[in-house]
C-alpha atoms as a PDB file:
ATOM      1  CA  UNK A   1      -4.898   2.357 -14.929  1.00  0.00           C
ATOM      2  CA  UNK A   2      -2.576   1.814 -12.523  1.00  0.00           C
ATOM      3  CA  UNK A   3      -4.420   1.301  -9.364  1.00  0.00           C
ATOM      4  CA  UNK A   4      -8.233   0.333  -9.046  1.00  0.00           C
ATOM      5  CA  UNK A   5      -9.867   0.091  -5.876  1.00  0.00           C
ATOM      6  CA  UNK A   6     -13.929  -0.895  -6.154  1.00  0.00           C
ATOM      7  CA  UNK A   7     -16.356  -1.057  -2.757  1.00  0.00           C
ATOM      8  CA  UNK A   8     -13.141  -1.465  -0.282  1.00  0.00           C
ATOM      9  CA  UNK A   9     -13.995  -2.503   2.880  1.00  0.00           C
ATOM     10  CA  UNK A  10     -12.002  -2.879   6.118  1.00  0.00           C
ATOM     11  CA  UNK A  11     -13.153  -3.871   9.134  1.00  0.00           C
ATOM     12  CA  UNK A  12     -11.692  -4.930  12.733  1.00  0.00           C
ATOM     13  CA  UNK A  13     -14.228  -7.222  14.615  1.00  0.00           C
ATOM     14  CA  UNK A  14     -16.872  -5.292  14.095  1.00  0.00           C
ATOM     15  CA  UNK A  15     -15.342  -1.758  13.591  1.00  0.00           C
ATOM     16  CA  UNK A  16     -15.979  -0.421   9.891  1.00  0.00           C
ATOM     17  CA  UNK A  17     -12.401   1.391   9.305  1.00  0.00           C
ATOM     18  CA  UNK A  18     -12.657   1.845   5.726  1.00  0.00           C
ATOM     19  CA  UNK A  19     -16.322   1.630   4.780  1.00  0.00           C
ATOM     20  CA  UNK A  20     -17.221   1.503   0.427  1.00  0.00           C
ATOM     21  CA  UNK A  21     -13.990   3.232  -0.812  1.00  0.00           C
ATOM     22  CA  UNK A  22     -13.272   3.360  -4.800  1.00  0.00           C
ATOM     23  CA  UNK A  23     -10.991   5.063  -6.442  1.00  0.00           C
ATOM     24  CA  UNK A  24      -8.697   4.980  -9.296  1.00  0.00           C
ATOM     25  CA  UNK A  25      -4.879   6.249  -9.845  1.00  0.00           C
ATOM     26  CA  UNK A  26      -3.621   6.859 -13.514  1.00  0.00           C
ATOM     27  CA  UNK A  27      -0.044   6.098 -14.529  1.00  0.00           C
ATOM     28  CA  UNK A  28       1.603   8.955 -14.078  1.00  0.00           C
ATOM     29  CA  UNK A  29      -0.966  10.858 -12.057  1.00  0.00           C
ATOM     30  CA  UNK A  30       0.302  12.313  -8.879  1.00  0.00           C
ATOM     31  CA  UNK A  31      -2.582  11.538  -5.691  1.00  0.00           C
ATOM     32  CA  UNK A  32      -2.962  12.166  -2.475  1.00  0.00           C
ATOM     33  CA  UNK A  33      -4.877  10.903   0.616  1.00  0.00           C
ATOM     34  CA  UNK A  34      -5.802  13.173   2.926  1.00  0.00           C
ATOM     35  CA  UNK A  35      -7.909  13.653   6.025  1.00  0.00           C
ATOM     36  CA  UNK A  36      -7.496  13.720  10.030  1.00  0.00           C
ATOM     37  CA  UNK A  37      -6.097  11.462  12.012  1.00  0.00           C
ATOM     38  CA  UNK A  38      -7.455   8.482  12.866  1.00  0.00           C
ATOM     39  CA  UNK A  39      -9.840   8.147   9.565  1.00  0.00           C
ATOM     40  CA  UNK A  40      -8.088   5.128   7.647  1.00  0.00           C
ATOM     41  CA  UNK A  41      -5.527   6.525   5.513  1.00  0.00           C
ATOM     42  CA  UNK A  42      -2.398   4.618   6.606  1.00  0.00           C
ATOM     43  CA  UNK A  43      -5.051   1.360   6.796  1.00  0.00           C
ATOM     44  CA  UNK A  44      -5.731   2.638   3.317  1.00  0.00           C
ATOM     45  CA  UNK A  45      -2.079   2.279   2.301  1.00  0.00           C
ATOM     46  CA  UNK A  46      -1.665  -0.804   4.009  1.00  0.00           C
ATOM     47  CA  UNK A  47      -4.163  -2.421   1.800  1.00  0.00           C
ATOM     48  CA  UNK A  48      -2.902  -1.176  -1.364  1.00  0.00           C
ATOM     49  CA  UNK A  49       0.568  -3.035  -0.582  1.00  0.00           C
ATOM     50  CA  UNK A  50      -0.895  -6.303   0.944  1.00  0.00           C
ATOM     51  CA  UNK A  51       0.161  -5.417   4.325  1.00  0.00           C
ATOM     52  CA  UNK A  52      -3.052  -5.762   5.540  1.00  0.00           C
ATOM     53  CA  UNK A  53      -5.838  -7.851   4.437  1.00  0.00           C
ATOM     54  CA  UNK A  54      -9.757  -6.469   3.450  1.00  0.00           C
ATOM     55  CA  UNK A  55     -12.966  -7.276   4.460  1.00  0.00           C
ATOM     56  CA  UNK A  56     -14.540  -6.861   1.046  1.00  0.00           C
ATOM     57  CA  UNK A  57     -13.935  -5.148  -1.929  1.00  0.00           C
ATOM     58  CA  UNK A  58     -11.407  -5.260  -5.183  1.00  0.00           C
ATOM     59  CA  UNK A  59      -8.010  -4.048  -5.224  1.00  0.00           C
ATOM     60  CA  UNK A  60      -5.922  -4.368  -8.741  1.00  0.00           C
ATOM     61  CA  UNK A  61      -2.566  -2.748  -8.773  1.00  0.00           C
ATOM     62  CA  UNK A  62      -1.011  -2.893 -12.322  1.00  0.00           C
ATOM     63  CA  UNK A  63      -3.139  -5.557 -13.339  1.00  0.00           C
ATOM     64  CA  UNK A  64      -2.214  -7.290 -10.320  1.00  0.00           C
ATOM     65  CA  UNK A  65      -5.560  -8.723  -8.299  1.00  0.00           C
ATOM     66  CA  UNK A  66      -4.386  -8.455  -4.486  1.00  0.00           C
ATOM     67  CA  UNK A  67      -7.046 -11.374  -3.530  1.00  0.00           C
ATOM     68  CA  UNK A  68      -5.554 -13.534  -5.987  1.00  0.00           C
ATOM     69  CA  UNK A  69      -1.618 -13.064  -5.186  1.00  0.00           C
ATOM     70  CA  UNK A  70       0.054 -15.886  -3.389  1.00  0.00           C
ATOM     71  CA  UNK A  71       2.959 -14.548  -0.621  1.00  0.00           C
ATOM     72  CA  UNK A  72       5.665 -14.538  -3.296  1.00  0.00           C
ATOM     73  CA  UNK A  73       2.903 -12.511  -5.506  1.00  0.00           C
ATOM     74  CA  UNK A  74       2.864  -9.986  -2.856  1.00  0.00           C
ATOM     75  CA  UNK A  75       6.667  -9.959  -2.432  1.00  0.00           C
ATOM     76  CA  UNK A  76       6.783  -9.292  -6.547  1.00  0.00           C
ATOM     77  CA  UNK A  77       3.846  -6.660  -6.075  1.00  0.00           C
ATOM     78  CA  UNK A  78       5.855  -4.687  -3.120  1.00  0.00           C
ATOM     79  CA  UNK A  79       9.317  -4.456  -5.309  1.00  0.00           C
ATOM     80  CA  UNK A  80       6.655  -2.103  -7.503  1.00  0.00           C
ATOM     81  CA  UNK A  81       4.726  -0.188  -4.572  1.00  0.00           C
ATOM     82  CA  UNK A  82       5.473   0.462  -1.479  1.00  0.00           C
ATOM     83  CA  UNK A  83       5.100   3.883   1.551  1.00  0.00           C
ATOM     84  CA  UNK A  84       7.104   5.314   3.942  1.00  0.00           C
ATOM     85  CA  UNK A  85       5.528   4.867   7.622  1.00  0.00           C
ATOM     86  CA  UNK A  86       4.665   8.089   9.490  1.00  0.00           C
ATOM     87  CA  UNK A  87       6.960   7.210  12.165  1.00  0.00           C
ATOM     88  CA  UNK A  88      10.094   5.387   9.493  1.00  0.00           C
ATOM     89  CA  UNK A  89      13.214   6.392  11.011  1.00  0.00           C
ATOM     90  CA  UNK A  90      16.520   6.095   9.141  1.00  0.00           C
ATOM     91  CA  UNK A  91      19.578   4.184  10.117  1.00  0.00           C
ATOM     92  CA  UNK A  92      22.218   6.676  11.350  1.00  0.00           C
ATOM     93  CA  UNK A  93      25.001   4.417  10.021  1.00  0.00           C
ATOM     94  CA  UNK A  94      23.988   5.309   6.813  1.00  0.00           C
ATOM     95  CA  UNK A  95      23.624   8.107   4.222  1.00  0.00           C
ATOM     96  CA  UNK A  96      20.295   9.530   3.207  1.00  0.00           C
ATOM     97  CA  UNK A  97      21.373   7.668  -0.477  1.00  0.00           C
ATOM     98  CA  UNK A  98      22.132   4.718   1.364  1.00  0.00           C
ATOM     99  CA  UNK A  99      18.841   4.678   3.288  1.00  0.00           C
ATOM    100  CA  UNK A 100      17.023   5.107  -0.277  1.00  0.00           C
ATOM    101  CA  UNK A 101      19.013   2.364  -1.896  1.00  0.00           C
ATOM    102  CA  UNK A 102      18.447   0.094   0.938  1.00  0.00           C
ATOM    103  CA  UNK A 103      15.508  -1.937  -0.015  1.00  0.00           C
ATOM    104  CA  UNK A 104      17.146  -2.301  -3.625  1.00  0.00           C
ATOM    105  CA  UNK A 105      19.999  -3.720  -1.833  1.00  0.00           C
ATOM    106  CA  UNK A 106      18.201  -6.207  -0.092  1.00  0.00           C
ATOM    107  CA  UNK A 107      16.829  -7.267  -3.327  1.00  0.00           C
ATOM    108  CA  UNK A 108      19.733  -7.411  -4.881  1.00  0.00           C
ATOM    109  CA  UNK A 109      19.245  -4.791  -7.516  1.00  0.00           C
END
């Protein structure tokens, strides 16, 4: 398995955003979260990659407990997963390539 997520739970103040959400992905397994706007998705994703914290609830990405990573943990565990924001823009200066190979550049792959 290469993501697990068990009774996720997000909340702001009082304000259930992601309310009792498990899943899991398969290596290799092509999924997709859907739904209207507004619902949780990109709070969903956020989760997954440690950007944001949870309320409750279990998140292992390749074996990797997100509760139990320290900051460089989560550094290690974005190299391996990461999204594209809704509103990512490019940098003109560079190529689409370029824009790809960016983040490997800054880690200096």
């Amino acid at each position: 398995m290469l993501i697990q997520i068990r009774s996720l739970r997000k909340k702001y103040d009082q304000q259930a955003v992601i309310d009792d959400v498990s899943f899991d992905i398969m290596k290799g397994e092509i999924f997709g979260i859907v739904g209207k706007s507004g619902v949780g998705k990109s709070t969903l994703l956020r989760c997954i990659n440690g950007l944001e914290p949870i309320t409750s609830g279990d998140i292992i990405v390749d074996n990797f407990r997100l509760a139990s990573l320290d900051s460089d943990g989560v550094r290690s565990l974005r190299r391996k997963v990461s999204m594209i924001f809704q509103n990512f823009n490019l940098l003109n200066q560079k190529t689409a390539l370029e824009n790809v190979m960016l983040p490997m550049e800054v880690w200096g792959m």
